[in-house]
Protein backbone atom coordinates (compact mmCIF):
# COMPACT_ATOMS: atom_id res chain seq x y z
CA UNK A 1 -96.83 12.83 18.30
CA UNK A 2 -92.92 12.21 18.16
CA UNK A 3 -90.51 14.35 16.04
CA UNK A 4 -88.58 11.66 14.72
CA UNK A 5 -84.73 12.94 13.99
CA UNK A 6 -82.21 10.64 16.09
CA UNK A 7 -80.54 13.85 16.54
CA UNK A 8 -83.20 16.18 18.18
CA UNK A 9 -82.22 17.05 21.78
CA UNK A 10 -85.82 19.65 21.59
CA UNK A 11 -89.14 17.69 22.63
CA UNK A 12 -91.36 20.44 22.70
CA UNK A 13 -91.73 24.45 21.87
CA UNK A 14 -93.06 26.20 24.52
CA UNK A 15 -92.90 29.87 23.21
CA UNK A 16 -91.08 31.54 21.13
CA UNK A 17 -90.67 35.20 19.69
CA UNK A 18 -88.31 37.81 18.40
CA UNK A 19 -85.66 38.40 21.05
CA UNK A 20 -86.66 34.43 22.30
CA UNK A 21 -87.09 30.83 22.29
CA UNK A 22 -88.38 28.43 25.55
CA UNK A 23 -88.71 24.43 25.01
CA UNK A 24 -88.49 21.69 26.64
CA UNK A 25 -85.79 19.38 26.00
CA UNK A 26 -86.09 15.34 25.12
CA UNK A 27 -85.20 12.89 27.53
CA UNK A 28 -81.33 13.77 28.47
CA UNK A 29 -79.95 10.43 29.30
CA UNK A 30 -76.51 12.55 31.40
CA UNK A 31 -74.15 12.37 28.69
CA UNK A 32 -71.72 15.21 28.89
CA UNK A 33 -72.54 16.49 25.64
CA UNK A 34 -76.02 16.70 25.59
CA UNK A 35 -77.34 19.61 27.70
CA UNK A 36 -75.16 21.68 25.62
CA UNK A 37 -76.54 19.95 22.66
CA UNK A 38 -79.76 20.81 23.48
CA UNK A 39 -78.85 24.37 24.60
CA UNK A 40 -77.35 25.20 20.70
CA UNK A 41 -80.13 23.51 19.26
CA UNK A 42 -82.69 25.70 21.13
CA UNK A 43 -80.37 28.84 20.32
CA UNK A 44 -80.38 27.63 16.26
CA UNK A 45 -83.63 26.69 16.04
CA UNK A 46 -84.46 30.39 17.00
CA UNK A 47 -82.35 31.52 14.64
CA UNK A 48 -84.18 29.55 11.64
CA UNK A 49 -87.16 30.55 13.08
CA UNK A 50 -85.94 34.33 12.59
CA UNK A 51 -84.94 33.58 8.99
CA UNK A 52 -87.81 31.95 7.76
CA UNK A 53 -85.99 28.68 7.74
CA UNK A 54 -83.62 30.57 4.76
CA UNK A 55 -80.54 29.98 6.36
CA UNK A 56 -78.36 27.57 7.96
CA UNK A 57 -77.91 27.53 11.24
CA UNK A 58 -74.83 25.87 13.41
CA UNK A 59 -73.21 26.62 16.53
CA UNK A 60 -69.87 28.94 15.89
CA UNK A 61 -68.42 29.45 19.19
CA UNK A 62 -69.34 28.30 22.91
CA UNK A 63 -68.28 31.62 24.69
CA UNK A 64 -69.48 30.74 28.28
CA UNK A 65 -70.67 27.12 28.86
CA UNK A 66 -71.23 25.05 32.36
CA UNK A 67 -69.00 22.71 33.99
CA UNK A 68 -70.85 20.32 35.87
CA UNK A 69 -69.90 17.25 38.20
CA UNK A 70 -72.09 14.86 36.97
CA UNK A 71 -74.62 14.61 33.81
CA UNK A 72 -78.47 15.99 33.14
CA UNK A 73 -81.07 13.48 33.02
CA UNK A 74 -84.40 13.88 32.07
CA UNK A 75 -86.33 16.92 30.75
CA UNK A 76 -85.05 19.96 30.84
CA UNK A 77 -86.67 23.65 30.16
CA UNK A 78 -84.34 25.66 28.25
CA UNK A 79 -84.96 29.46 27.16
CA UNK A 80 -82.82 31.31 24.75
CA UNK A 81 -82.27 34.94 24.74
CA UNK A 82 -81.19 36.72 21.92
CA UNK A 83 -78.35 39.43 22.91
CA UNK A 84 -76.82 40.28 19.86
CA UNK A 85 -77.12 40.48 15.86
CA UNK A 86 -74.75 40.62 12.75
CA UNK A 87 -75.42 39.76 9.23
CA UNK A 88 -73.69 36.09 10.20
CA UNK A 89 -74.57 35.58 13.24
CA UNK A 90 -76.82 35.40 16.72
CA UNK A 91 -75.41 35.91 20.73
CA UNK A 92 -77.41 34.11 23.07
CA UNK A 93 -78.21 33.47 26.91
CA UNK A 94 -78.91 29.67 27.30
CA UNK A 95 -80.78 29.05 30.75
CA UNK A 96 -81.69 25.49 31.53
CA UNK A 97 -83.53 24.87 34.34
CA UNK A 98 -82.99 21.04 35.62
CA UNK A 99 -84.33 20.58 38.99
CA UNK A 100 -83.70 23.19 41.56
CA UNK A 101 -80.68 24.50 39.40
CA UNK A 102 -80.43 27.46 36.80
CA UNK A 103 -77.70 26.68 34.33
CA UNK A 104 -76.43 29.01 31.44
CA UNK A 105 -74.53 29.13 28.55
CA UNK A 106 -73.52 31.97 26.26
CA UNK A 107 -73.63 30.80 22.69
CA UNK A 108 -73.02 32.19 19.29
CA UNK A 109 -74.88 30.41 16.64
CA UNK A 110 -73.70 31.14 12.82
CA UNK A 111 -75.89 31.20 9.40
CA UNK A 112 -74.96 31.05 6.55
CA UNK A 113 -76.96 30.95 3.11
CA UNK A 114 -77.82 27.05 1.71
CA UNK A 115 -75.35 25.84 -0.91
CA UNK A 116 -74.33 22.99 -2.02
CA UNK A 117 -73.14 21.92 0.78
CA UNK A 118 -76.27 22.76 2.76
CA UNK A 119 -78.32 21.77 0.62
CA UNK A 120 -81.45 24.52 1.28
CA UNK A 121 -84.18 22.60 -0.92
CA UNK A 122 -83.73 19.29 1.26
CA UNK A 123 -82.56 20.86 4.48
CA UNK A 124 -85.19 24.10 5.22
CA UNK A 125 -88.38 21.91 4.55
CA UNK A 126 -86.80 19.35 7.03
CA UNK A 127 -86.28 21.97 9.42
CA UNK A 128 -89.69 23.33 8.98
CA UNK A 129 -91.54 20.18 9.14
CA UNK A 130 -89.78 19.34 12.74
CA UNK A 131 -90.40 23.13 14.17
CA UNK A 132 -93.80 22.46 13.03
CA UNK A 133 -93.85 19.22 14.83
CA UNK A 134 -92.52 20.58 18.49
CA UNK A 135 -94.89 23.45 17.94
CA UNK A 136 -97.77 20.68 18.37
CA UNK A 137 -95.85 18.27 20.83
């Protein structure tokens, strides 16, 4: 089964509990953007996890991210480690492991409580329904 959001740099949960989250990415096609796309959406995904899909999650602040020659392609197994809590917000260790490389990121993904501009009854069951989704991938 395919979790359909044009969006969705995840293609599969691997594990996941309180202090972390492993997937596997989708198909990285070596845009620029899209390893650290994938690495924040493995970091926020945790995060909604954590929150019981309550709160909106987005990535605040790159703190530490790599620089690399040339892009990612293909799938890539990404594992986020939670270092740090506030009220508003989650540190995390991004590793990706692409080939024989080990590349990591320090993120810091924000929440915030639905309004109406994140609109929580359209937005958490559409988060829900695609964790539950790469949960059976």
């Amino acid at each position: 089964m395919m979790c359909e959001s044009r969006f969705l740099k995840i293609g599969r949960v691997s594990g996941v509990g309180d202090d972390f989250f492993s997937c596997v990415s989708a198909e990285l096609g070596g845009r620029p953007h899209e390893l650290l796309e994938a690495m924040a959406q493995c970091a926020a995904y945790h995060v909604r996890y954590l929150t019981d899909f309550k709160r909106q999650a987005f990535l605040l602040k790159v703190a530490a991210a790599p620089v690399l020659s040339g892009g990612v392609t293909g799938r890539v197994h990404l594992t986020a480690t939670l270092t740090g809590v506030s009220r508003d917000a989650r540190a995390y260790n991004v590793t990706a492991k692409w080939r024989d490389q080990e590349i990591c990121a320090s993120l810091l993904i924000g929440t915030t409580p639905y309004n109406e501009k994140f609109e929580g009854k359209r937005l958490s069951p559409y988060y829900q329904e695609i964790f539950a989704c790469l949960m059976n991938d």
